[in-house]
PDB file of N, CA and C in Angstrom:
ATOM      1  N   UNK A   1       0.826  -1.167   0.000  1.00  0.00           N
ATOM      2  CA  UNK A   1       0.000   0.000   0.000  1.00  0.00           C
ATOM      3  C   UNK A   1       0.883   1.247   0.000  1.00  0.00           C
ATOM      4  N   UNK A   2       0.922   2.239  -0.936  1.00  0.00           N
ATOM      5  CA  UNK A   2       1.308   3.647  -0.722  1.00  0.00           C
ATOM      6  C   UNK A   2       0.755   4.660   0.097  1.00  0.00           C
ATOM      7  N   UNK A   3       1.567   5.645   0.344  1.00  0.00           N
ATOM      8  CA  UNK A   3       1.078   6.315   1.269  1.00  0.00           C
ATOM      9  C   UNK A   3       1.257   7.870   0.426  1.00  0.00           C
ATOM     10  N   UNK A   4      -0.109   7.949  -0.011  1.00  0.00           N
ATOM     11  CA  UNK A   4      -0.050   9.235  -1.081  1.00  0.00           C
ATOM     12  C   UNK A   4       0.028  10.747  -0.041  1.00  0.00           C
ATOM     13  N   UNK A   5       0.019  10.501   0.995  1.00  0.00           N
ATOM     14  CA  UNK A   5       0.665  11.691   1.579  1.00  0.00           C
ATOM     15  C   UNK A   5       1.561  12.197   1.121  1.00  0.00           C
ATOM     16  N   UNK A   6       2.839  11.026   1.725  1.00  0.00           N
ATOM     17  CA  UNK A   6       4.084  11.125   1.574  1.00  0.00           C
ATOM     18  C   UNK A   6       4.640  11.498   0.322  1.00  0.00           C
ATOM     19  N   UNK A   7       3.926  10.885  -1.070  1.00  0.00           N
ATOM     20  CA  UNK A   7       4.279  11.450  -2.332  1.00  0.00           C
ATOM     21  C   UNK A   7       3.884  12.908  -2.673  1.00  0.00           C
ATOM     22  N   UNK A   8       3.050  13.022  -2.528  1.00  0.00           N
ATOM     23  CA  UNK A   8       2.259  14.737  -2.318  1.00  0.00           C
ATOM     24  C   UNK A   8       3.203  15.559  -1.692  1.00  0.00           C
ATOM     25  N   UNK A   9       3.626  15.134  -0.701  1.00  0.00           N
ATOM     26  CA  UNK A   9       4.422  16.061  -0.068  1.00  0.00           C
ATOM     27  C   UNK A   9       5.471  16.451  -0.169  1.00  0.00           C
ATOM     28  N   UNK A  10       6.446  15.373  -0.586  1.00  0.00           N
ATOM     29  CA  UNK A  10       7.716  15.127  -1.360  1.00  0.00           C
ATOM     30  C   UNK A  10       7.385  16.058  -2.553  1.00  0.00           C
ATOM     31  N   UNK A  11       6.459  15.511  -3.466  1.00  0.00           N
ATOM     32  CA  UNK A  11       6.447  16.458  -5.099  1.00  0.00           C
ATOM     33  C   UNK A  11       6.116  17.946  -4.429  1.00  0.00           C
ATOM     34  N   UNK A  12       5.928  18.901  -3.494  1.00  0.00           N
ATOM     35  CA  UNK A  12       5.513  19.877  -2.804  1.00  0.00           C
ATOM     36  C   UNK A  12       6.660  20.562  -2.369  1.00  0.00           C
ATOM     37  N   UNK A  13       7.633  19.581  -1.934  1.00  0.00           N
ATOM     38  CA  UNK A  13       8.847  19.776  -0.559  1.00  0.00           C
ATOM     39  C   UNK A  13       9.773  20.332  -2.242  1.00  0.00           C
ATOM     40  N   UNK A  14       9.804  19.451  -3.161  1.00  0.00           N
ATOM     41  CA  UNK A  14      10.559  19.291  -4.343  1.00  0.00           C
ATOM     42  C   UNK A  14      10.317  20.259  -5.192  1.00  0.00           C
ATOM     43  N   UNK A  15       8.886  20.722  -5.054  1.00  0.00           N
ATOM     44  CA  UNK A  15       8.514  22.062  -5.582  1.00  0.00           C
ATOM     45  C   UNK A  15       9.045  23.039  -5.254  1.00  0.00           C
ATOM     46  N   UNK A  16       8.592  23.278  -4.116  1.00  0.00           N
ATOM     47  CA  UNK A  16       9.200  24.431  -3.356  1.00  0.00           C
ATOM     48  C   UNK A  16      10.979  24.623  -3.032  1.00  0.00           C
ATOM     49  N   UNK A  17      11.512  23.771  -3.218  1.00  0.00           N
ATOM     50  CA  UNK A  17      12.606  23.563  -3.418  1.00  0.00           C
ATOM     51  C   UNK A  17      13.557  24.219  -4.581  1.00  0.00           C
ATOM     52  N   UNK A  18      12.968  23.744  -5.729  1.00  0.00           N
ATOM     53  CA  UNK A  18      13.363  24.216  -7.256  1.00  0.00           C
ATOM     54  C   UNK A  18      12.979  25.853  -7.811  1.00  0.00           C
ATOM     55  N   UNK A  19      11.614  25.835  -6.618  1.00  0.00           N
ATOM     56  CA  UNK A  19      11.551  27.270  -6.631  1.00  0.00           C
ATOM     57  C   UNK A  19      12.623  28.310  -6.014  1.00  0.00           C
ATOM     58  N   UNK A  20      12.807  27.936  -4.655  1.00  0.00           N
ATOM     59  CA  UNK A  20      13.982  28.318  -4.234  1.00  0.00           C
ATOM     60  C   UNK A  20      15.457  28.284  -5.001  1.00  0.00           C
ATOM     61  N   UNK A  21      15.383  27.584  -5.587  1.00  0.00           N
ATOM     62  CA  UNK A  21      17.198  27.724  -6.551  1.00  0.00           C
ATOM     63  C   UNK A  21      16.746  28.558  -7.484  1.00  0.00           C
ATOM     64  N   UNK A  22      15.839  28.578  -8.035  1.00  0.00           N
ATOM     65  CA  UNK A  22      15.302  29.405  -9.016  1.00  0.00           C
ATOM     66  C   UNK A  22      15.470  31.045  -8.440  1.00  0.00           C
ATOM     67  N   UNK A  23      14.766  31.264  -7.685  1.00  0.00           N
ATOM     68  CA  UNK A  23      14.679  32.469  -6.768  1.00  0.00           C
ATOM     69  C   UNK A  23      16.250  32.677  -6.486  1.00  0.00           C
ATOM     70  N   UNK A  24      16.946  31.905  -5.809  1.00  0.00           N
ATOM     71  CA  UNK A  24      18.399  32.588  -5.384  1.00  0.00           C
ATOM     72  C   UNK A  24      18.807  32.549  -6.666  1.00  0.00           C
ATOM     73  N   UNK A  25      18.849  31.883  -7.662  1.00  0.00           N
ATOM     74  CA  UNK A  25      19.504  32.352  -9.320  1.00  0.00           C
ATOM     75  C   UNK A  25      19.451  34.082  -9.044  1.00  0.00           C
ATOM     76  N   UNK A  26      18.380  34.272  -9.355  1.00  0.00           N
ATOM     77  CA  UNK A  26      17.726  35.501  -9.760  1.00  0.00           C
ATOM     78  C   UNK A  26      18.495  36.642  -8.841  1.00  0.00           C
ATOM     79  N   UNK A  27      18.384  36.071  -7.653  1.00  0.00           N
ATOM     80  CA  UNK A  27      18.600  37.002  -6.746  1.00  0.00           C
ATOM     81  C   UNK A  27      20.480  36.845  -6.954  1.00  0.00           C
ATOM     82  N   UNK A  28      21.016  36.404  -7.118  1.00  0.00           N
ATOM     83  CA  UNK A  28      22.818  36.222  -7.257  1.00  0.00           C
ATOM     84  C   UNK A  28      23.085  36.953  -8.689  1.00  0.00           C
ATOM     85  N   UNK A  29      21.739  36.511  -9.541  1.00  0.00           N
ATOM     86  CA  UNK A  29      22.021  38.040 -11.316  1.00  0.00           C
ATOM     87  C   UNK A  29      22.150  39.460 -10.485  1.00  0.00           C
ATOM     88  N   UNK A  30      20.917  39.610  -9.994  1.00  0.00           N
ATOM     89  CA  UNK A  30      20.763  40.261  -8.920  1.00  0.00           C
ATOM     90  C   UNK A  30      21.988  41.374  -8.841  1.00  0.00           C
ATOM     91  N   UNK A  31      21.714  40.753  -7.740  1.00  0.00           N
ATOM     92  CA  UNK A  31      23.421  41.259  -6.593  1.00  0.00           C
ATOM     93  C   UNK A  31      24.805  41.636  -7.811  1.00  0.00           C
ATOM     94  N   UNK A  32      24.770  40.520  -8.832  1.00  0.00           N
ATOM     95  CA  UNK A  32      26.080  41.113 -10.062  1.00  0.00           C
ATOM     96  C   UNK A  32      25.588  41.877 -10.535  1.00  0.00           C
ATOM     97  N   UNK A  33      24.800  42.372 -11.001  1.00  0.00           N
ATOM     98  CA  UNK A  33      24.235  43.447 -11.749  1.00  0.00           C
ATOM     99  C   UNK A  33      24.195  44.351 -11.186  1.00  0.00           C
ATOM    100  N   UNK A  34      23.525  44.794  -9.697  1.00  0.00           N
ATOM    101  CA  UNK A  34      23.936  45.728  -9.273  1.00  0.00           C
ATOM    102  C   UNK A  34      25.231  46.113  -9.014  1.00  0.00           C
ATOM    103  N   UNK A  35      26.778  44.815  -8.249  1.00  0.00           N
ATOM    104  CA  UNK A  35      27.546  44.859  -8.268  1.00  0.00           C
ATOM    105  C   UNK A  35      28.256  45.793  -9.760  1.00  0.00           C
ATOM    106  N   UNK A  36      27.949  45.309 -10.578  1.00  0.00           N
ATOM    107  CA  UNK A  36      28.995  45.854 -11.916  1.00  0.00           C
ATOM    108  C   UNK A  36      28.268  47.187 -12.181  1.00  0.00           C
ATOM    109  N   UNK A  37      26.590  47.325 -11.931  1.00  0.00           N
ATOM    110  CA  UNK A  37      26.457  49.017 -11.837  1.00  0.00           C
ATOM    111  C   UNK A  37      27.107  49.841 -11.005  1.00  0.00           C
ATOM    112  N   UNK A  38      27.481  49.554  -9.816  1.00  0.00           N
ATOM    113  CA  UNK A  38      28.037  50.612  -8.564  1.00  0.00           C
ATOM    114  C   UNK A  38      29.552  50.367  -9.181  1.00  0.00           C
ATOM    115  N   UNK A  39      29.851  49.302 -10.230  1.00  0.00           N
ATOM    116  CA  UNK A  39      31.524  49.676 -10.469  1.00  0.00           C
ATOM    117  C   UNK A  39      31.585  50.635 -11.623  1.00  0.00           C
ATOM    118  N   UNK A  40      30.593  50.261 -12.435  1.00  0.00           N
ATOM    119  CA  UNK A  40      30.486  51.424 -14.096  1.00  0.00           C
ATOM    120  C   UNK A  40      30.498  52.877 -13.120  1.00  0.00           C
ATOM    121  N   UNK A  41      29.759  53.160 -11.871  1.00  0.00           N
ATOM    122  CA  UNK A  41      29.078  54.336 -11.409  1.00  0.00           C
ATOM    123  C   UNK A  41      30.291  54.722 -10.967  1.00  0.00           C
ATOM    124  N   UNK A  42      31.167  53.955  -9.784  1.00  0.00           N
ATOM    125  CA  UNK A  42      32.439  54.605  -9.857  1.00  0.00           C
ATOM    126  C   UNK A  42      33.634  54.815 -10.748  1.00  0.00           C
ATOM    127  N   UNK A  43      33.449  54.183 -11.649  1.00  0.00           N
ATOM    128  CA  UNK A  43      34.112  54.905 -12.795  1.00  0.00           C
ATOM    129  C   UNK A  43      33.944  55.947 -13.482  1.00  0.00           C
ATOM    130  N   UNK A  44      32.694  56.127 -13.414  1.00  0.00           N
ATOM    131  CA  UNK A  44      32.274  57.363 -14.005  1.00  0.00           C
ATOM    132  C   UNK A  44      32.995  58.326 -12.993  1.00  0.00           C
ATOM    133  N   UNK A  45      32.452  57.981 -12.009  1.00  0.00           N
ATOM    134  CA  UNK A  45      32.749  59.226 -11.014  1.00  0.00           C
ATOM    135  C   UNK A  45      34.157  59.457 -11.189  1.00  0.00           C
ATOM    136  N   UNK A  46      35.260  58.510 -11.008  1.00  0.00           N
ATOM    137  CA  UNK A  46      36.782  58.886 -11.148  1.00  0.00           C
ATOM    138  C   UNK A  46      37.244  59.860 -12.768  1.00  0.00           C
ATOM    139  N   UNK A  47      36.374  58.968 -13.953  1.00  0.00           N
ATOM    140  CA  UNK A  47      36.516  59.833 -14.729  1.00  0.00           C
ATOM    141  C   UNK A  47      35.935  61.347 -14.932  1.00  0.00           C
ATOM    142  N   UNK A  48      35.023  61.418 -14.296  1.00  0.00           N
ATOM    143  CA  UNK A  48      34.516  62.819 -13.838  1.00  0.00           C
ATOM    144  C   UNK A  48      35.524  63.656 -13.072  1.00  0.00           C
ATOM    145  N   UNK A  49      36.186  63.015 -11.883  1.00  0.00           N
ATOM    146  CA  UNK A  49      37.037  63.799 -11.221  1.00  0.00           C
ATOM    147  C   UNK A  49      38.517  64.103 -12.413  1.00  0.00           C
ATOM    148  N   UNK A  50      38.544  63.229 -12.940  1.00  0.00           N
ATOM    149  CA  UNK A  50      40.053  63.110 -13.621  1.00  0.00           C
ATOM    150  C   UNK A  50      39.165  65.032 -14.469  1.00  0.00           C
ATOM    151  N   UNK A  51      38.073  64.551 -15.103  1.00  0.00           N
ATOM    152  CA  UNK A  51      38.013  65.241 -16.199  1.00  0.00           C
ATOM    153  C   UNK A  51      37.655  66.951 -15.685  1.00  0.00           C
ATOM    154  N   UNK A  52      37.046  67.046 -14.294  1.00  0.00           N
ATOM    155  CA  UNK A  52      37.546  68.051 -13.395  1.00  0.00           C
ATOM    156  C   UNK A  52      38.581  68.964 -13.439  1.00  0.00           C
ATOM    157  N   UNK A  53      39.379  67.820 -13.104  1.00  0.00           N
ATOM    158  CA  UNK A  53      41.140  68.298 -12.932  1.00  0.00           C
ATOM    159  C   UNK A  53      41.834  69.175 -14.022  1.00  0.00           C
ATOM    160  N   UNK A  54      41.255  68.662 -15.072  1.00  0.00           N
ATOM    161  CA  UNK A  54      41.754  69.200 -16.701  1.00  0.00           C
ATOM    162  C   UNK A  54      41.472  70.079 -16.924  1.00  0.00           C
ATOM    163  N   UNK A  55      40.262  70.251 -16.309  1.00  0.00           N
ATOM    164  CA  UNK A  55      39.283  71.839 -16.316  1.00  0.00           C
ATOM    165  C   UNK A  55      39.895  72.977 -15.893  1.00  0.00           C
ATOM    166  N   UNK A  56      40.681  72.334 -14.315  1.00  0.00           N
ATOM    167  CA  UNK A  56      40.980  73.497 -13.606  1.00  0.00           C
ATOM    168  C   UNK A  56      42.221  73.738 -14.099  1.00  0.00           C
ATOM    169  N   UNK A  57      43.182  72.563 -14.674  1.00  0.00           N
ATOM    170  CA  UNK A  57      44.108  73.379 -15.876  1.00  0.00           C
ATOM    171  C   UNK A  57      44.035  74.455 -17.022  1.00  0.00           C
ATOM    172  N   UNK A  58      42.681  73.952 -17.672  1.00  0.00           N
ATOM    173  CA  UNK A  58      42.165  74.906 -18.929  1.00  0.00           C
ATOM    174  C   UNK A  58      41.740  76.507 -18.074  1.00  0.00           C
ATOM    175  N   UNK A  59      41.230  76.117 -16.742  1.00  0.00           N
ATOM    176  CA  UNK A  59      40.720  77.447 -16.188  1.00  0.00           C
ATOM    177  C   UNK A  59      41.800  78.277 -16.276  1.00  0.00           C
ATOM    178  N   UNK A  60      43.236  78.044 -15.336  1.00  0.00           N
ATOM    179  CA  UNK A  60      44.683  78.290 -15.292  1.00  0.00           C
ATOM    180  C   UNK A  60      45.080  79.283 -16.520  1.00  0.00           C
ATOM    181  N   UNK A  61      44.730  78.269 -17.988  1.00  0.00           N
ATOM    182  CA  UNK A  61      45.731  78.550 -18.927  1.00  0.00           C
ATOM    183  C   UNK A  61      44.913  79.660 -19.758  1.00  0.00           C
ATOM    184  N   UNK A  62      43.506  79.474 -19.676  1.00  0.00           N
ATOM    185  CA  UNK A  62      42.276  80.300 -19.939  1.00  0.00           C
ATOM    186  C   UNK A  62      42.516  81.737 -19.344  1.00  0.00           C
ATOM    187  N   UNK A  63      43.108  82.044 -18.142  1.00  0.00           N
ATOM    188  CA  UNK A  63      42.615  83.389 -17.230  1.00  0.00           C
ATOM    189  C   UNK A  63      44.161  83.923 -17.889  1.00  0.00           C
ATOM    190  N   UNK A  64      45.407  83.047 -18.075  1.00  0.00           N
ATOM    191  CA  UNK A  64      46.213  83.440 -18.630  1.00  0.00           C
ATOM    192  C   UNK A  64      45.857  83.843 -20.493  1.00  0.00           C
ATOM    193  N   UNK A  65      45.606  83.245 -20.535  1.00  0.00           N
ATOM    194  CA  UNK A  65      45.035  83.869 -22.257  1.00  0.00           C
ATOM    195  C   UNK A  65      44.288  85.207 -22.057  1.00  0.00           C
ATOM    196  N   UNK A  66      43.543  85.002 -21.134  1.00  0.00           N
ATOM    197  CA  UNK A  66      42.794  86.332 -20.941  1.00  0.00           C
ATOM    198  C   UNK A  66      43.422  87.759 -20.735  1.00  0.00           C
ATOM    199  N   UNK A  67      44.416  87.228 -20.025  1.00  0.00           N
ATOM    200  CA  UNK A  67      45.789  88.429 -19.945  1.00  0.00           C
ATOM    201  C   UNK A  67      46.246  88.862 -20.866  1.00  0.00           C
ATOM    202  N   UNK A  68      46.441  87.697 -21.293  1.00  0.00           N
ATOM    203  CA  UNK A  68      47.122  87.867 -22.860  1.00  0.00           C
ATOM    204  C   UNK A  68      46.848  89.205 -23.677  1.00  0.00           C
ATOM    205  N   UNK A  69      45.512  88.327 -24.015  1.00  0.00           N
ATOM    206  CA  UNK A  69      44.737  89.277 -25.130  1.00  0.00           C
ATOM    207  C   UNK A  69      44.206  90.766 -24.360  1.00  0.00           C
ATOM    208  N   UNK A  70      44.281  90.790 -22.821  1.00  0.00           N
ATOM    209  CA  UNK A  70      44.084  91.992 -22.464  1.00  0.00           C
ATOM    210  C   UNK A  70      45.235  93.127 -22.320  1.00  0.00           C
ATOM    211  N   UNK A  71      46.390  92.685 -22.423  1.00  0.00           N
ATOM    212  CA  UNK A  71      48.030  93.200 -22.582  1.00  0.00           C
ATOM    213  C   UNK A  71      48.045  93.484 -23.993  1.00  0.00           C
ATOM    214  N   UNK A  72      47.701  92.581 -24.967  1.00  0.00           N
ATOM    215  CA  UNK A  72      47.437  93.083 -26.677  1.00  0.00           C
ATOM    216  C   UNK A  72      46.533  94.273 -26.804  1.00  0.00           C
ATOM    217  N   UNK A  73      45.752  93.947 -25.876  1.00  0.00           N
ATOM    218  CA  UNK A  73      44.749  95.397 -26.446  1.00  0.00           C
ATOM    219  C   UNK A  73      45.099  96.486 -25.514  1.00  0.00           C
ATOM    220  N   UNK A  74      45.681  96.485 -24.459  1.00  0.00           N
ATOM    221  CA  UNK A  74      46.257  97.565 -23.807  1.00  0.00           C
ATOM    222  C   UNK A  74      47.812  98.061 -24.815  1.00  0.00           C
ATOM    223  N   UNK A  75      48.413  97.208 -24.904  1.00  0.00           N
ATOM    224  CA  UNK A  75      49.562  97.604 -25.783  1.00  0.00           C
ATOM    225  C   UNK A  75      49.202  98.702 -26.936  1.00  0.00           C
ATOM    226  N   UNK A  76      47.753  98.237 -27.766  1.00  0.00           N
ATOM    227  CA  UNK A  76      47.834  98.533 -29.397  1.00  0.00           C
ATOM    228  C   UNK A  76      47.255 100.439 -28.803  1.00  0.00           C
ATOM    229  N   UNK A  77      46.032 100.223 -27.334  1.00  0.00           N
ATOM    230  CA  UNK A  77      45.393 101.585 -27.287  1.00  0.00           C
ATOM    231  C   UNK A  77      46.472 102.178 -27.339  1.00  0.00           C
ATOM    232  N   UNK A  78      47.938 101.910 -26.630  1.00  0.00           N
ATOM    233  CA  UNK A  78      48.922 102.512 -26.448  1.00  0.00           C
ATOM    234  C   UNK A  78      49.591 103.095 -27.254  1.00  0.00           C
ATOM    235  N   UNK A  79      49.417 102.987 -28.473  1.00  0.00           N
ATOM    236  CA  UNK A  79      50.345 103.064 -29.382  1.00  0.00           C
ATOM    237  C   UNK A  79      49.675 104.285 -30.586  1.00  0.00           C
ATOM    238  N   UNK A  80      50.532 105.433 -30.886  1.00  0.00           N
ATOM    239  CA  UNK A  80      50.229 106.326 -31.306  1.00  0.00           C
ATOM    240  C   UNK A  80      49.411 106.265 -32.550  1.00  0.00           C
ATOM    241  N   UNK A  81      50.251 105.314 -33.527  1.00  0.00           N
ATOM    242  CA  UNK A  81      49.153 105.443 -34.712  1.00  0.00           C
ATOM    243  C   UNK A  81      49.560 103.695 -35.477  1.00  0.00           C
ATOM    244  N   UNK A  82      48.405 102.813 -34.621  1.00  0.00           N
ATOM    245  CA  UNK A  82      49.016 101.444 -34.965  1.00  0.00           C
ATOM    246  C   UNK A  82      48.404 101.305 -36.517  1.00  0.00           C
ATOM    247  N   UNK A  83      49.269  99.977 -37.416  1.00  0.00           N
ATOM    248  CA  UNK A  83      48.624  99.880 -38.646  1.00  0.00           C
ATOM    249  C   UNK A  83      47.726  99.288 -38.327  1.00  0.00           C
ATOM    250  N   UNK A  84      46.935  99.566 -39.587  1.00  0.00           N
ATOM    251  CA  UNK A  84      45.828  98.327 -39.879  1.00  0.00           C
ATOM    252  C   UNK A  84      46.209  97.029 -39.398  1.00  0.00           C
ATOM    253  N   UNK A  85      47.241  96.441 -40.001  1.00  0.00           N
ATOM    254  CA  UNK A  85      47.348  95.339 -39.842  1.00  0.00           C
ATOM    255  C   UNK A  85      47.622  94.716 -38.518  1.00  0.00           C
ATOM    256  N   UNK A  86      48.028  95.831 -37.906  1.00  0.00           N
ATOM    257  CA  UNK A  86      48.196  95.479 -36.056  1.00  0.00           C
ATOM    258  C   UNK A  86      47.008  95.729 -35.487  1.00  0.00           C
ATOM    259  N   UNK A  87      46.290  96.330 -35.806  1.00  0.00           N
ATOM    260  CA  UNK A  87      44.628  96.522 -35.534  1.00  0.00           C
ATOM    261  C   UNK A  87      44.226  95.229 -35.624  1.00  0.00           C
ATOM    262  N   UNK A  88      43.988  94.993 -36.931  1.00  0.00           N
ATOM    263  CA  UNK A  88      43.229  93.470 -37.219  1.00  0.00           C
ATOM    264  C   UNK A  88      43.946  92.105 -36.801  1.00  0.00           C
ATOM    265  N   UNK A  89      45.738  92.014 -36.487  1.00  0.00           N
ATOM    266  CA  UNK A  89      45.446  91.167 -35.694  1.00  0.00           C
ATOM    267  C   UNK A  89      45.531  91.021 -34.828  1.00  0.00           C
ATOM    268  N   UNK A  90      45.695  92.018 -33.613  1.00  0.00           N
ATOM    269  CA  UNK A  90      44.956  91.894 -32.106  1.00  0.00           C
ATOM    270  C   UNK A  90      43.238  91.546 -32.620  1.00  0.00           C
ATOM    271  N   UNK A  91      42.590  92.332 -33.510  1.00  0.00           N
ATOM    272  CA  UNK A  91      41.439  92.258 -33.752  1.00  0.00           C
ATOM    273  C   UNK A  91      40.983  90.463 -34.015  1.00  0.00           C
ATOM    274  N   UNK A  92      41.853  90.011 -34.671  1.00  0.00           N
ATOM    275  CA  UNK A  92      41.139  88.522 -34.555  1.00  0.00           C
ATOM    276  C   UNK A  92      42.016  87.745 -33.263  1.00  0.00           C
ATOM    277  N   UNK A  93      43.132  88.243 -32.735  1.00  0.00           N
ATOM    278  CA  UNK A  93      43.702  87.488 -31.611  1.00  0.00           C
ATOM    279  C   UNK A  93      42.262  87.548 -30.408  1.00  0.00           C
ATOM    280  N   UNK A  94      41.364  88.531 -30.497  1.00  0.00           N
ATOM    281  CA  UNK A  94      40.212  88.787 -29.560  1.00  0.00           C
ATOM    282  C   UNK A  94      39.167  88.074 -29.834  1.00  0.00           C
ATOM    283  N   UNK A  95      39.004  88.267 -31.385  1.00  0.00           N
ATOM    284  CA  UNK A  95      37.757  86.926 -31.452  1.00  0.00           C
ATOM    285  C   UNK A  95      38.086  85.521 -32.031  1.00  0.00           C
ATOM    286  N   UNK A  96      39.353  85.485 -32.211  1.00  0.00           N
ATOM    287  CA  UNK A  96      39.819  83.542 -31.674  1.00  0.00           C
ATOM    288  C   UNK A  96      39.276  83.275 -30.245  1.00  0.00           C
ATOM    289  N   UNK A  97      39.940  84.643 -29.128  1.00  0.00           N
ATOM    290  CA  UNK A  97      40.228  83.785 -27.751  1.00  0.00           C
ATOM    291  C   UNK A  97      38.619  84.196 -27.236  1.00  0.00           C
ATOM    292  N   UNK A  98      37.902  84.768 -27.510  1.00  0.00           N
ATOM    293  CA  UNK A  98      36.374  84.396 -27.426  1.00  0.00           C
ATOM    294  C   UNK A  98      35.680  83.406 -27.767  1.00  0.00           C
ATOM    295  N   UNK A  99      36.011  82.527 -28.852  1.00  0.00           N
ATOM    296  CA  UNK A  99      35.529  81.407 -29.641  1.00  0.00           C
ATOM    297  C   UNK A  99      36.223  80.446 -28.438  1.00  0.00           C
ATOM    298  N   UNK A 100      37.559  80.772 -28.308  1.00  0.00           N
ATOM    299  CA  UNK A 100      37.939  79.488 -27.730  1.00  0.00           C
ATOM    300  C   UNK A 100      38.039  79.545 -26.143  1.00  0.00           C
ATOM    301  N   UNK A 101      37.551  80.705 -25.675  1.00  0.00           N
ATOM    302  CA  UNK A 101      36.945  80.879 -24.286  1.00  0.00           C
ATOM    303  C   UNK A 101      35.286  79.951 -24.204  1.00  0.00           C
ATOM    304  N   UNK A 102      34.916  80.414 -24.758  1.00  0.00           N
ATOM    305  CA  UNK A 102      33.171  80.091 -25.370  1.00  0.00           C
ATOM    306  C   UNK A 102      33.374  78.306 -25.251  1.00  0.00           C
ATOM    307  N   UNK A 103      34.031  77.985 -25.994  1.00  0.00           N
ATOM    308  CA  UNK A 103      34.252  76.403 -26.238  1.00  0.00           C
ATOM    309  C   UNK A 103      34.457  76.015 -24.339  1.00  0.00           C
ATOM    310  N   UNK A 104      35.437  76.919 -24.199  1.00  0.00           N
ATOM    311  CA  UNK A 104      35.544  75.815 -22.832  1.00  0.00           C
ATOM    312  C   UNK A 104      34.759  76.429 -21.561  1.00  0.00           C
ATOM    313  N   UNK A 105      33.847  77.374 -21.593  1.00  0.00           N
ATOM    314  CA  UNK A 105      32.799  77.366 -21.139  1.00  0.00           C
ATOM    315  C   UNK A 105      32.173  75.876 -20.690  1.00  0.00           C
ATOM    316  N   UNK A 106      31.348  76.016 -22.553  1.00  0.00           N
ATOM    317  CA  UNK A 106      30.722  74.640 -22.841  1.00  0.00           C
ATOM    318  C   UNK A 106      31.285  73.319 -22.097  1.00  0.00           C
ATOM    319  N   UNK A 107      32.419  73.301 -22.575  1.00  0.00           N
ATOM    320  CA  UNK A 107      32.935  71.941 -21.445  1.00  0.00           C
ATOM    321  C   UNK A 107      32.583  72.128 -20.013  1.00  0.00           C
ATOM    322  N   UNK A 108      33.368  73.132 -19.875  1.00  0.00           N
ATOM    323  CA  UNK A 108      33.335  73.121 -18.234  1.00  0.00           C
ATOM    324  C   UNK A 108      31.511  72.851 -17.497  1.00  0.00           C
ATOM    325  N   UNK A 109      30.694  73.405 -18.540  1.00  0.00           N
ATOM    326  CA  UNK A 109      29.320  72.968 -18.349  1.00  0.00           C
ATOM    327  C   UNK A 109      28.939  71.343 -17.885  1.00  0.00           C
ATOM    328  N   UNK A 110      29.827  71.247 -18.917  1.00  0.00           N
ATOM    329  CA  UNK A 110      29.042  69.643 -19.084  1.00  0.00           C
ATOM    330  C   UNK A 110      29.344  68.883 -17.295  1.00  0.00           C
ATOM    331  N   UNK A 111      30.705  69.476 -17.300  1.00  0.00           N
ATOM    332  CA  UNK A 111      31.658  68.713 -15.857  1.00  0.00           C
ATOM    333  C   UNK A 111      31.094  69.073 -14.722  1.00  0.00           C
ATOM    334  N   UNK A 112      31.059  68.690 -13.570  1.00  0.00           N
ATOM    335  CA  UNK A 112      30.392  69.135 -12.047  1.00  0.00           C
ATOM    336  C   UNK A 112      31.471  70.333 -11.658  1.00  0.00           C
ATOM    337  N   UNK A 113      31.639  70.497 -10.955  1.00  0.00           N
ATOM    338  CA  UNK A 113      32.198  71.155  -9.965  1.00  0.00           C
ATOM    339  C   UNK A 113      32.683  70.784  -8.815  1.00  0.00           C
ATOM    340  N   UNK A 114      32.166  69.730  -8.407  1.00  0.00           N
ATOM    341  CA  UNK A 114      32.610  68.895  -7.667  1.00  0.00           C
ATOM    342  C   UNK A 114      31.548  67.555  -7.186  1.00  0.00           C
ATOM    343  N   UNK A 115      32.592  66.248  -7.644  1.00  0.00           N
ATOM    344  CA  UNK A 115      31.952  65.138  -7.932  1.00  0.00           C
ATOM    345  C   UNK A 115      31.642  64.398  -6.436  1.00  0.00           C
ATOM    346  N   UNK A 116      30.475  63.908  -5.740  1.00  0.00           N
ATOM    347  CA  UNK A 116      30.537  62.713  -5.391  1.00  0.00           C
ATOM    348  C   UNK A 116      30.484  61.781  -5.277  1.00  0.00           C
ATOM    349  N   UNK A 117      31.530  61.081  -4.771  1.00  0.00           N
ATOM    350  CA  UNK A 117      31.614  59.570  -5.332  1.00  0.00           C
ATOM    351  C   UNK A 117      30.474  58.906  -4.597  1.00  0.00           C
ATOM    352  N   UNK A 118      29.961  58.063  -5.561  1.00  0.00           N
ATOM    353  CA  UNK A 118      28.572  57.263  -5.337  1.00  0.00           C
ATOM    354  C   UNK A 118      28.240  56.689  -4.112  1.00  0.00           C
ATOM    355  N   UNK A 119      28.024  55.685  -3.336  1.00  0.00           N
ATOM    356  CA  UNK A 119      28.010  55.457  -2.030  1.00  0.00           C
ATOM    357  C   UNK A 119      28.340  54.016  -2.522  1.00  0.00           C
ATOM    358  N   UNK A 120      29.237  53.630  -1.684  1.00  0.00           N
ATOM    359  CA  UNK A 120      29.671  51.820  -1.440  1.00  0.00           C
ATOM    360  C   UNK A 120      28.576  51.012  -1.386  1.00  0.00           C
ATOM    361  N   UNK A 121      28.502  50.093  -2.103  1.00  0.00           N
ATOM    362  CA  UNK A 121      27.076  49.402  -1.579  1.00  0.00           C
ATOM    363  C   UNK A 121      27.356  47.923  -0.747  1.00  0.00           C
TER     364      UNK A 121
END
């Protein structure tokens, strides 16, 4: 005689079982997936800081250009009767370093100001 309990319960115990490996699968994609997002996220973040850093070089070399072209145009007012041609090129040395002030504006937009790094998970 069988005892159809015992089989019932077993195919039940065996159920619930397979569900469970199933479930921790999922849950171990899980955990890597988030794992390799919080590593993409701190990468970003380091490359954010790196790309920071570059900024505050361009800022540096930027405020020095700015001198620059403000010593060119103090020089030329200076000068009794400059040519044309010293006119026009301080005149485009001013609207290069506007174009290429303007440009790194734009960058510096894109970059934070100061990054924080994501939280450890």
């Amino acid at each position: 005689m069988k005892c159809w309990k015992h089989q019932d319960s077993a195919k039940v115990t065996r159920a619930v079982l397979d569900e469970l490996k199933r479930l921790q699968k999922r849950i171990m994609k899980i955990m890597a997936t988030q794992a390799e997002l919080a590593k993409q996220l701190q990468d970003v973040a380091t490359q954010l800081a790196a790309g920071n850093e570059e900024l505050g070089k361009v800022r540096g070399e930027t405020a020095a250009l700015q001198q620059t072209v403000k010593d060119l145009q103090d020089a030329l007012a200076n000068q009794t009767a400059p040519s044309q041609e010293l006119q026009d090129a301080v005149a485009a040395v001013v609207t290069q370093s506007g174009v290429v002030i303007d440009g790194i504006k734009k960058a510096d937009d894109l970059v934070p100001d100061a990054v924080t790094p994501p939280p450890t998970p």
